[in-house]
PDB file of N, CA and C in Angstrom:
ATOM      1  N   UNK A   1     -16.861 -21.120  31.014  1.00  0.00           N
ATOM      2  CA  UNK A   1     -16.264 -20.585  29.820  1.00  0.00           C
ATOM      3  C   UNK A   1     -14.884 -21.200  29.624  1.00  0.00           C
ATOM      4  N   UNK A   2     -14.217 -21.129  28.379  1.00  0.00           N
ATOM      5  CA  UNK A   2     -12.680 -22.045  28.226  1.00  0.00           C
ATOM      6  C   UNK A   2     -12.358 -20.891  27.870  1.00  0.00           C
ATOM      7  N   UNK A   3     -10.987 -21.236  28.242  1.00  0.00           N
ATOM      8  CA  UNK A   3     -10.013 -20.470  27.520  1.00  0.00           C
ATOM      9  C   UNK A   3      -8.728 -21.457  27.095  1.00  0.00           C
ATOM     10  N   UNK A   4      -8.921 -20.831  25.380  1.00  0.00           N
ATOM     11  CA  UNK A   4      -7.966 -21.680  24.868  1.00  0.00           C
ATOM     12  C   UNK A   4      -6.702 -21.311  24.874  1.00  0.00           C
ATOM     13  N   UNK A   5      -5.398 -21.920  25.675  1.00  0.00           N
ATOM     14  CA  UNK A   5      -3.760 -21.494  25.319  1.00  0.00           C
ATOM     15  C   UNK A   5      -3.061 -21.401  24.282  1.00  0.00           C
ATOM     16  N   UNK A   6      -3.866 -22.105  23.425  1.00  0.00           N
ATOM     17  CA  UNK A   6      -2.694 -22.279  22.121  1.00  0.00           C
ATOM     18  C   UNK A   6      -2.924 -20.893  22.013  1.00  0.00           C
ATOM     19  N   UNK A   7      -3.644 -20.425  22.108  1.00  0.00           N
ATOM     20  CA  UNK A   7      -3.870 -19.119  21.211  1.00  0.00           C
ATOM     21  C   UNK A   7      -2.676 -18.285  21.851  1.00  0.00           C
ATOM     22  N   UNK A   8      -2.264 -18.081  22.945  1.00  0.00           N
ATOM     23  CA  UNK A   8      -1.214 -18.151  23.284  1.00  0.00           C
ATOM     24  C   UNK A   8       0.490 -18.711  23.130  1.00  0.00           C
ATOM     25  N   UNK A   9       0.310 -19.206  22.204  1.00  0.00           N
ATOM     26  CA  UNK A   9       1.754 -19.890  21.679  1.00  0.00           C
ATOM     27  C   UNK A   9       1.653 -21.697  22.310  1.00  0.00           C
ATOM     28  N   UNK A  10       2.301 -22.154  21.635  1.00  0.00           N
ATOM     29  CA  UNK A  10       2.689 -23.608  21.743  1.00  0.00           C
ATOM     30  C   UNK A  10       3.416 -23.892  23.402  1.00  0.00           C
ATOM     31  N   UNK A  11       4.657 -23.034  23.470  1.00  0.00           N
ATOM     32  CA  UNK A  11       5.002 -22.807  24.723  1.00  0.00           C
ATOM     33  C   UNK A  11       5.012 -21.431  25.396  1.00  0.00           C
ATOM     34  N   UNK A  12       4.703 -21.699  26.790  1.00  0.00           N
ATOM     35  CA  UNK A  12       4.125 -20.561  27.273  1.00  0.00           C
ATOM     36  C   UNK A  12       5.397 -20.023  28.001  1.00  0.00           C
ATOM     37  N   UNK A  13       6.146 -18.866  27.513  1.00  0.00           N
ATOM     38  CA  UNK A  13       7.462 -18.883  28.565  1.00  0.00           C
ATOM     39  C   UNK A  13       7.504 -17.127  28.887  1.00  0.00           C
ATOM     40  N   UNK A  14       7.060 -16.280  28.897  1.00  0.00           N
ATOM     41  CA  UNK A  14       7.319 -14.947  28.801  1.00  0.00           C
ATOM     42  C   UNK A  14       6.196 -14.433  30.229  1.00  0.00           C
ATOM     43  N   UNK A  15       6.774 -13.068  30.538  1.00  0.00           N
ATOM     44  CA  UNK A  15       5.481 -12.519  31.445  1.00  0.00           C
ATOM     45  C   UNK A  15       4.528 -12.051  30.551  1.00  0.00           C
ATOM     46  N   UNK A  16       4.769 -11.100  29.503  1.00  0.00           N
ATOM     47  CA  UNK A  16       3.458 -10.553  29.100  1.00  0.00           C
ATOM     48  C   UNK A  16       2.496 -12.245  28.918  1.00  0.00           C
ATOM     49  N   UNK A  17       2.784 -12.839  28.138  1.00  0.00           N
ATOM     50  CA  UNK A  17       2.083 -14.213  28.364  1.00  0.00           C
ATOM     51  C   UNK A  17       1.242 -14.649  29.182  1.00  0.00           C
ATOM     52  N   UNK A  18       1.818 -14.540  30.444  1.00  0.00           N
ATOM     53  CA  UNK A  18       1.195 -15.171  31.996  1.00  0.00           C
ATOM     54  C   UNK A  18       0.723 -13.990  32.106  1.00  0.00           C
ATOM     55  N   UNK A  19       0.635 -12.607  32.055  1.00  0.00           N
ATOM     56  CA  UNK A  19      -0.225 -11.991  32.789  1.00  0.00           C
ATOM     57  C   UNK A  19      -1.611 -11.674  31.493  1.00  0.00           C
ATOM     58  N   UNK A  20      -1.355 -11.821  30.061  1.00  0.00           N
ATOM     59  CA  UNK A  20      -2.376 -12.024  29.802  1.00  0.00           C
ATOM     60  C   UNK A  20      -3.615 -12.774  29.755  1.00  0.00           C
ATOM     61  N   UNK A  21      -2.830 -14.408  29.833  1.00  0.00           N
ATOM     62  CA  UNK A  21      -3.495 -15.597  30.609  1.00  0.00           C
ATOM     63  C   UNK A  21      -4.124 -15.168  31.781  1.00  0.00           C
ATOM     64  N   UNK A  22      -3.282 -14.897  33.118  1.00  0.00           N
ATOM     65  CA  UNK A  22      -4.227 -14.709  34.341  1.00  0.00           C
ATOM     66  C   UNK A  22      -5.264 -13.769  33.969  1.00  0.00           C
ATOM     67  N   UNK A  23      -4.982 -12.578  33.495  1.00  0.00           N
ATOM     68  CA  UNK A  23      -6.337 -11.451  33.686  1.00  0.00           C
ATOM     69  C   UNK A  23      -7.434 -12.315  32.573  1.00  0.00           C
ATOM     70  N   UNK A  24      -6.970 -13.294  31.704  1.00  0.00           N
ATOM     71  CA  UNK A  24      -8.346 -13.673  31.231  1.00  0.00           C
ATOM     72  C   UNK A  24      -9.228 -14.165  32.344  1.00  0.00           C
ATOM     73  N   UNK A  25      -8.492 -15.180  33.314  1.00  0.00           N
ATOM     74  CA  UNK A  25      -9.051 -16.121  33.899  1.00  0.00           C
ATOM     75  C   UNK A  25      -9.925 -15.274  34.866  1.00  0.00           C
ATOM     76  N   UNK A  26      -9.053 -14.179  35.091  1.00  0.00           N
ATOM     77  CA  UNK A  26      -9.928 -13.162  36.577  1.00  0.00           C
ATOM     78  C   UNK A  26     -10.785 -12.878  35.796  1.00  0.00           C
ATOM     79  N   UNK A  27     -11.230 -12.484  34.875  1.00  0.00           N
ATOM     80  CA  UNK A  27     -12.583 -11.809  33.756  1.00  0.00           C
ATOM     81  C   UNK A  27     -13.238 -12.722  33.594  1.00  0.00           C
ATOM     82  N   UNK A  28     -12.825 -13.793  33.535  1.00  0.00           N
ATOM     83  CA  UNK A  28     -14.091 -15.167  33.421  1.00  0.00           C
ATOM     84  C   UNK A  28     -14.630 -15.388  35.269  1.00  0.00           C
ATOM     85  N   UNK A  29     -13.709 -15.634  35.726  1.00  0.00           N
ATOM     86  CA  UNK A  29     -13.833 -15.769  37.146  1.00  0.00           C
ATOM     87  C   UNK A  29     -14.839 -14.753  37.807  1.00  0.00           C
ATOM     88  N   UNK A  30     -14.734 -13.090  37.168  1.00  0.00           N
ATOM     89  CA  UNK A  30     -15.336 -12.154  37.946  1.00  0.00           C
ATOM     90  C   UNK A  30     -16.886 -12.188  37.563  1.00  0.00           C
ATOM     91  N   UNK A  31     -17.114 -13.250  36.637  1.00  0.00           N
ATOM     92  CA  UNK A  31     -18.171 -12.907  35.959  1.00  0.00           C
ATOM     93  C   UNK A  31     -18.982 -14.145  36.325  1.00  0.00           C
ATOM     94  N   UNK A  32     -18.714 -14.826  37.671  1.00  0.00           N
ATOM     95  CA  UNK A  32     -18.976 -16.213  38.110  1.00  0.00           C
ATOM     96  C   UNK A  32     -19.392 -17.400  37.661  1.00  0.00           C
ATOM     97  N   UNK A  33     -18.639 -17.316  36.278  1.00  0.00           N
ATOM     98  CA  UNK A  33     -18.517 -18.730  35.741  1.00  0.00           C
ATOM     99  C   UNK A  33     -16.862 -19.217  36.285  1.00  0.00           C
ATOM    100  N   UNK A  34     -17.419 -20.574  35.571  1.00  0.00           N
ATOM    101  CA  UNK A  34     -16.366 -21.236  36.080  1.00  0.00           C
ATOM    102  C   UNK A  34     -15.105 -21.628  34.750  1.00  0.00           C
ATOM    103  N   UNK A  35     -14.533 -21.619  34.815  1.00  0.00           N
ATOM    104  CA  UNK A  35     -13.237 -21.343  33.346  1.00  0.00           C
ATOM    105  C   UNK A  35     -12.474 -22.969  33.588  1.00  0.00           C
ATOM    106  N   UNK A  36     -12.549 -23.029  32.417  1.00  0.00           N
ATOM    107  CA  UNK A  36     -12.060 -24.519  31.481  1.00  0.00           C
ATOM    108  C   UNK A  36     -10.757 -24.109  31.364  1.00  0.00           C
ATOM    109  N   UNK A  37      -9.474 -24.262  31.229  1.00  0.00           N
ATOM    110  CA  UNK A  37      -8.300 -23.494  30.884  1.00  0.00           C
ATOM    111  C   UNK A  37      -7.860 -25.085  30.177  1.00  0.00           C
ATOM    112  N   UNK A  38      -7.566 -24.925  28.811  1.00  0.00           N
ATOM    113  CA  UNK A  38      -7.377 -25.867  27.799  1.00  0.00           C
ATOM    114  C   UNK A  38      -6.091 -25.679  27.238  1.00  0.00           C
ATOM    115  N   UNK A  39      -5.135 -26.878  27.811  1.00  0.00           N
ATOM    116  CA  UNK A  39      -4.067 -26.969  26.987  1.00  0.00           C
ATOM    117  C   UNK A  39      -3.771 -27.376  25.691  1.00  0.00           C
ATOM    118  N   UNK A  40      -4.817 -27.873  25.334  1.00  0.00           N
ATOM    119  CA  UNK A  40      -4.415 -28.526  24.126  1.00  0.00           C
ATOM    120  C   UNK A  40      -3.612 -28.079  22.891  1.00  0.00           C
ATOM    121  N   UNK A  41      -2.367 -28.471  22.760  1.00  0.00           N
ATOM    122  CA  UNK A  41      -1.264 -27.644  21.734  1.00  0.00           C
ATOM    123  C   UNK A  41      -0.358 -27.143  22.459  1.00  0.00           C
ATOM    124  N   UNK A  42      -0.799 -27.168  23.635  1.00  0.00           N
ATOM    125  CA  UNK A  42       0.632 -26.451  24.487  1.00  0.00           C
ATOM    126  C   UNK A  42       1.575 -27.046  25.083  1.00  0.00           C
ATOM    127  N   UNK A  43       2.681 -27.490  24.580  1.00  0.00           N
ATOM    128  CA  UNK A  43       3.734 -28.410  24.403  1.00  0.00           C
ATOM    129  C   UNK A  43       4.489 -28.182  26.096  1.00  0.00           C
ATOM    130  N   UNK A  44       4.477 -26.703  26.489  1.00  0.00           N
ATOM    131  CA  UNK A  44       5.041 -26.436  27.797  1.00  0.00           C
ATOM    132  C   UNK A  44       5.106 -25.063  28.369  1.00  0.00           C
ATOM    133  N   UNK A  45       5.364 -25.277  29.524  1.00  0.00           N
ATOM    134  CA  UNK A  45       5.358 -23.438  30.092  1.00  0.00           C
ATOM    135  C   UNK A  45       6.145 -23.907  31.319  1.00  0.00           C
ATOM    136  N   UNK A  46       6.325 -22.170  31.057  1.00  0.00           N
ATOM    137  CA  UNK A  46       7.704 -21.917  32.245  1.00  0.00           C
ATOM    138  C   UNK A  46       7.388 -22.685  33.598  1.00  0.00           C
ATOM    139  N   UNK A  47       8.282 -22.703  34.829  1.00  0.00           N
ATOM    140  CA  UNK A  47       7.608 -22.893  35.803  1.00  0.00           C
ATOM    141  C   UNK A  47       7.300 -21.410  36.291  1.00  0.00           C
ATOM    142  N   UNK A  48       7.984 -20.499  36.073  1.00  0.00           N
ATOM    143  CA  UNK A  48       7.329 -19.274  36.373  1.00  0.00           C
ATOM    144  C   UNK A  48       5.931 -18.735  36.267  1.00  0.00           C
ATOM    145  N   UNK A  49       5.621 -19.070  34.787  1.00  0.00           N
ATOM    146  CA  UNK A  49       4.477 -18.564  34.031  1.00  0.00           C
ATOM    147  C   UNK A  49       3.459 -19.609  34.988  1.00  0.00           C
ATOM    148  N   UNK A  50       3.909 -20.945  35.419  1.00  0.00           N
ATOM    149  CA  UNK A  50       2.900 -21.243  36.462  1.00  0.00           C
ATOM    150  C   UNK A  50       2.687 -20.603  37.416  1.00  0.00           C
ATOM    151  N   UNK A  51       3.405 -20.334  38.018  1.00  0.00           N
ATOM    152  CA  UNK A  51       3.218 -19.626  39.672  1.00  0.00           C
ATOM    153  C   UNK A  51       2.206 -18.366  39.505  1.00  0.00           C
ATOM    154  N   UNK A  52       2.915 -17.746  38.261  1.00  0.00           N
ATOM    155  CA  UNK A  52       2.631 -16.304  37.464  1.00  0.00           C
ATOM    156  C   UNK A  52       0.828 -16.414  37.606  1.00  0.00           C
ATOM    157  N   UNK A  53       0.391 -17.098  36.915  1.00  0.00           N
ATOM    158  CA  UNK A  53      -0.818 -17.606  36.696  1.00  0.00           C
ATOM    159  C   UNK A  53      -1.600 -18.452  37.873  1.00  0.00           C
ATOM    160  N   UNK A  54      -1.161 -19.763  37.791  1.00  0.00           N
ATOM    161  CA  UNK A  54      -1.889 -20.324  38.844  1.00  0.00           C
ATOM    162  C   UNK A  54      -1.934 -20.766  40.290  1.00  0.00           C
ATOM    163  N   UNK A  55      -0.374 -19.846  40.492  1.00  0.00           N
ATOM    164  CA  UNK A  55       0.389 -20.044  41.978  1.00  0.00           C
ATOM    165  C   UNK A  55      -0.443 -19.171  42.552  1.00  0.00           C
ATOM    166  N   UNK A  56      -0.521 -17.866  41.729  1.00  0.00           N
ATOM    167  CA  UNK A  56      -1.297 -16.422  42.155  1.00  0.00           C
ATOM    168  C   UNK A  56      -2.652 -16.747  42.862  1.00  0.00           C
ATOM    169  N   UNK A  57      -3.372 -17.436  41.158  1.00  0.00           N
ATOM    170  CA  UNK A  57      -4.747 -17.771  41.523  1.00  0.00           C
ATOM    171  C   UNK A  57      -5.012 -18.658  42.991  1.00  0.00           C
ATOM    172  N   UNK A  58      -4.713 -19.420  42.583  1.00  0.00           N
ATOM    173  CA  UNK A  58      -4.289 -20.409  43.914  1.00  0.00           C
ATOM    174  C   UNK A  58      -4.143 -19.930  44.989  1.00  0.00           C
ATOM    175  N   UNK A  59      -3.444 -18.437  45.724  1.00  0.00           N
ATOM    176  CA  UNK A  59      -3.304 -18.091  46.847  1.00  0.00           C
ATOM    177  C   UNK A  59      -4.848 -16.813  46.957  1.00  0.00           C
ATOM    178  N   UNK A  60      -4.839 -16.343  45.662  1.00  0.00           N
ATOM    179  CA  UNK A  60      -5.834 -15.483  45.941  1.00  0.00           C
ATOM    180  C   UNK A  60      -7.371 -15.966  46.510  1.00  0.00           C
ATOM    181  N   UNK A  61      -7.709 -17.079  45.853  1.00  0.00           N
ATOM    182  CA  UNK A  61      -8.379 -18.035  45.386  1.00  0.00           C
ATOM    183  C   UNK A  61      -8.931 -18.404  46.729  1.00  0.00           C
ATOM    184  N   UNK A  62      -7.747 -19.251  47.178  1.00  0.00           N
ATOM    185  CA  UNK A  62      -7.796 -20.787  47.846  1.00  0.00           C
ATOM    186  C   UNK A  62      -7.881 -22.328  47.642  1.00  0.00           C
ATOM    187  N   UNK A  63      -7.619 -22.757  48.149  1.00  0.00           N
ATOM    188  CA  UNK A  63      -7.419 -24.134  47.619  1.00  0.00           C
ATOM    189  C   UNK A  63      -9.027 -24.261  46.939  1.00  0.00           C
ATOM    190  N   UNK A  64     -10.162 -24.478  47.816  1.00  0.00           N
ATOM    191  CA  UNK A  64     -11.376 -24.550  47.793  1.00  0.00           C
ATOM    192  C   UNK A  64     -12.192 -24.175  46.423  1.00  0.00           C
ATOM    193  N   UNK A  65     -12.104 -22.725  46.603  1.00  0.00           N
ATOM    194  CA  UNK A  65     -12.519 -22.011  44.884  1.00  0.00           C
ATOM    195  C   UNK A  65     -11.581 -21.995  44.344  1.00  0.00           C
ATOM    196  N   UNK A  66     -10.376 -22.436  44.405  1.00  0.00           N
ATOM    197  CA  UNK A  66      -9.343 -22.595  43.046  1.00  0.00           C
ATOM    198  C   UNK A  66      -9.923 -23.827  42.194  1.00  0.00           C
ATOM    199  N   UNK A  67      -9.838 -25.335  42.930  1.00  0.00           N
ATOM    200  CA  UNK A  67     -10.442 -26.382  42.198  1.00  0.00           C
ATOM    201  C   UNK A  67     -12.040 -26.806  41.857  1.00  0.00           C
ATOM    202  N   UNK A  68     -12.509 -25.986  43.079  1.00  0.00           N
ATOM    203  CA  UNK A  68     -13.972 -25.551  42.398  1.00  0.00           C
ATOM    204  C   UNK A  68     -14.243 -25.076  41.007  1.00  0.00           C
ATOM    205  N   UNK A  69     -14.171 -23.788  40.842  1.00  0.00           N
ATOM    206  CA  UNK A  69     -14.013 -22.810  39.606  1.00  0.00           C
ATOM    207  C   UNK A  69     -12.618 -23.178  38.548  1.00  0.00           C
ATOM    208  N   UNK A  70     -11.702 -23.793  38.429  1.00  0.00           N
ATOM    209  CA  UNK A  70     -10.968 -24.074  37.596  1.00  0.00           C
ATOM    210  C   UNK A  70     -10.600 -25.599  36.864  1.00  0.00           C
ATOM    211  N   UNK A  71     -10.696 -25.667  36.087  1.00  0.00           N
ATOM    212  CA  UNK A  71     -10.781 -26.717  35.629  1.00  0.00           C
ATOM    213  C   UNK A  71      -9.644 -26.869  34.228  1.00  0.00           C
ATOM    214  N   UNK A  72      -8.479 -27.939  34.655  1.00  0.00           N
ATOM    215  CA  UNK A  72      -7.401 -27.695  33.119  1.00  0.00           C
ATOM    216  C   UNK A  72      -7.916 -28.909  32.642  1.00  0.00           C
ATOM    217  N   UNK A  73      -8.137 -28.945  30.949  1.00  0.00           N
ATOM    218  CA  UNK A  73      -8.123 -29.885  30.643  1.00  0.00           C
ATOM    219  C   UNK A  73      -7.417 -30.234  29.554  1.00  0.00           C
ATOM    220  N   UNK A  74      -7.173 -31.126  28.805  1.00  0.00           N
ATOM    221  CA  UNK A  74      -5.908 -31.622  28.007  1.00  0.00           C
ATOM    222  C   UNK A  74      -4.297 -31.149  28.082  1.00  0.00           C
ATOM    223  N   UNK A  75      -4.335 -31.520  29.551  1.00  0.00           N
ATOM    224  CA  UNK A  75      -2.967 -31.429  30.270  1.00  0.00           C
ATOM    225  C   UNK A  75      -1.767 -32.609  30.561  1.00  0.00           C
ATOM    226  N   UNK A  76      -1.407 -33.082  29.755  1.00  0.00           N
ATOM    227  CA  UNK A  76       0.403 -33.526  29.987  1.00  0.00           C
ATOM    228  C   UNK A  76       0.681 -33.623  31.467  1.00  0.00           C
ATOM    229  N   UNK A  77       1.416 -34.880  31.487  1.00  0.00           N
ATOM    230  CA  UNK A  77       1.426 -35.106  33.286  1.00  0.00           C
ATOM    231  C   UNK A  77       2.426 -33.758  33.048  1.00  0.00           C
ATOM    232  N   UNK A  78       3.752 -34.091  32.427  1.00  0.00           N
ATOM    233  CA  UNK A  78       4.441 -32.552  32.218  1.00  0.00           C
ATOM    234  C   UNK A  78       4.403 -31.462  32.917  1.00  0.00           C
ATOM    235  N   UNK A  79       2.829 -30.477  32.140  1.00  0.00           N
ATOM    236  CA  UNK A  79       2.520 -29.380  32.652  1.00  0.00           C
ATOM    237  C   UNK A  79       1.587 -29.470  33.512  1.00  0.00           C
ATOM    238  N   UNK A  80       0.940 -30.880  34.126  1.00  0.00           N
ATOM    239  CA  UNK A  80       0.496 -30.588  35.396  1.00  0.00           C
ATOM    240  C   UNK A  80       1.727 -30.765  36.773  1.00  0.00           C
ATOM    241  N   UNK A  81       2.681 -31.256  36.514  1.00  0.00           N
ATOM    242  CA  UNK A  81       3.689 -30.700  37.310  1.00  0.00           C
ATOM    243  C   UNK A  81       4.483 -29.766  37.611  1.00  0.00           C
ATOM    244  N   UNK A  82       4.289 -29.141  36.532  1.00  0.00           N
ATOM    245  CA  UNK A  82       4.835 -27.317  36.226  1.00  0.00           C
ATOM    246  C   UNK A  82       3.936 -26.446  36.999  1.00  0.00           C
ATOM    247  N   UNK A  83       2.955 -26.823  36.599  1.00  0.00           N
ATOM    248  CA  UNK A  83       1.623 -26.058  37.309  1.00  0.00           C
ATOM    249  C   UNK A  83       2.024 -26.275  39.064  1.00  0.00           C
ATOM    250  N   UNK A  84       1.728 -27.917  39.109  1.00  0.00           N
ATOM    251  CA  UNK A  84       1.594 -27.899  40.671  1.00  0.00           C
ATOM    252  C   UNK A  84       3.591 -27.289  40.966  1.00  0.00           C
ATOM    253  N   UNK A  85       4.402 -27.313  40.331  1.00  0.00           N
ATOM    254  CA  UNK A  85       5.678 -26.780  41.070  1.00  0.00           C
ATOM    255  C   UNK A  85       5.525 -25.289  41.381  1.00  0.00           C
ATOM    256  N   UNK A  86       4.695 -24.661  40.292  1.00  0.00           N
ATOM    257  CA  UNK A  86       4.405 -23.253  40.057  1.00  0.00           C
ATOM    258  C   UNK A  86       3.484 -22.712  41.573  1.00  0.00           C
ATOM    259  N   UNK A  87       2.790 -23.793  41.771  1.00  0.00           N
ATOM    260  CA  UNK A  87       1.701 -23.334  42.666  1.00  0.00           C
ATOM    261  C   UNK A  87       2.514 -23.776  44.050  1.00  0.00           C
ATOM    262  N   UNK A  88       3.166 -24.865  44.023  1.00  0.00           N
ATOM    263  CA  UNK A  88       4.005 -25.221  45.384  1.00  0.00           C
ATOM    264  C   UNK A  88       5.000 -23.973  45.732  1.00  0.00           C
ATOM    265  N   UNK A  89       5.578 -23.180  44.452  1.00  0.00           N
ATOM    266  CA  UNK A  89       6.508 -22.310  45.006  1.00  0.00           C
ATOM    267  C   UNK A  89       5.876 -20.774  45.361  1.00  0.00           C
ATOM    268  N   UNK A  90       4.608 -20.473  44.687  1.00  0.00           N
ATOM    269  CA  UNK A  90       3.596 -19.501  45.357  1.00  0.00           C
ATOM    270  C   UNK A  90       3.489 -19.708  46.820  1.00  0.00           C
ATOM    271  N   UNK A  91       3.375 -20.931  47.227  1.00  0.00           N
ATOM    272  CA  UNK A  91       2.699 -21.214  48.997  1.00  0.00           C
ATOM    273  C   UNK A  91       4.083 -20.673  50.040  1.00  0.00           C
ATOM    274  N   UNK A  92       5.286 -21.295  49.039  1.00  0.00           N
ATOM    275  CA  UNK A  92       6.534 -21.223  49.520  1.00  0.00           C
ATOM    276  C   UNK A  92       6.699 -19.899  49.823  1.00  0.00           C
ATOM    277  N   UNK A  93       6.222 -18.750  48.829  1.00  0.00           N
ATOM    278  CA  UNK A  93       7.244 -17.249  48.720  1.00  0.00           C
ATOM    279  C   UNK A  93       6.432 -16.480  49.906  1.00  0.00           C
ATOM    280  N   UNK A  94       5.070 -16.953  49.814  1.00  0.00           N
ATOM    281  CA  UNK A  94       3.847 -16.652  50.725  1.00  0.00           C
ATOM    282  C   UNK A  94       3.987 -16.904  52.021  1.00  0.00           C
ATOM    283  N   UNK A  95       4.904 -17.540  52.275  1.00  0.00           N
ATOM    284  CA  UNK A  95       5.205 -18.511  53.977  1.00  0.00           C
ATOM    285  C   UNK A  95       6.327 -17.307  54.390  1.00  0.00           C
ATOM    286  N   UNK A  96       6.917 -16.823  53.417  1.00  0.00           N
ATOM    287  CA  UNK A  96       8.036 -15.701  53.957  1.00  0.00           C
ATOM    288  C   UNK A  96       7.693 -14.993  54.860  1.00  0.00           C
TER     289      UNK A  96
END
């Protein structure tokens, strides 16, 4: 299943934002498909709203079924470095 961001705003910078994003992804996820998460239009997002979203997923997840089951596509080297900073500083807060 995809889920489209724009629909979400152009840039993604707020919590209500990221936590409406993640609980989509867990509702697609719980329902064992595998979720498309489509940037297309989305100019940028926080590094928060990464962690928020896919730092989370990522630890809940695992590396394994994170890139299994998730899939971004029309992503900006940009926000795939937001993402991976988002998800590098999840592993980080997690190591505490």
């Amino acid at each position: 299943m995809k889920l489209i961001l724009k629909d979400f705003g152009a840039i993604i910078s707020d919590q209500t934002s990221g936590d409406l994003i993640y609980n989509k992804i867990k509702e697609i996820l719980s329902k064992n498909e595998n979720c498309i998460v489509d940037f297309d239009n989305v100019k940028s997002m926080a590094t928060f709203n990464a962690k928020q979203i896919f730092g989370r997923l990522y630890l809940e997840l695992g590396s394994d079924v994170f890139f299994q089951k998730l899939q971004l596509e029309n992503v900006s080297d940009d926000l795939r470095l937001i993402i991976r900073l988002g998800i590098q500083s999840a592993i980080e807060d997690s190591d505490r």
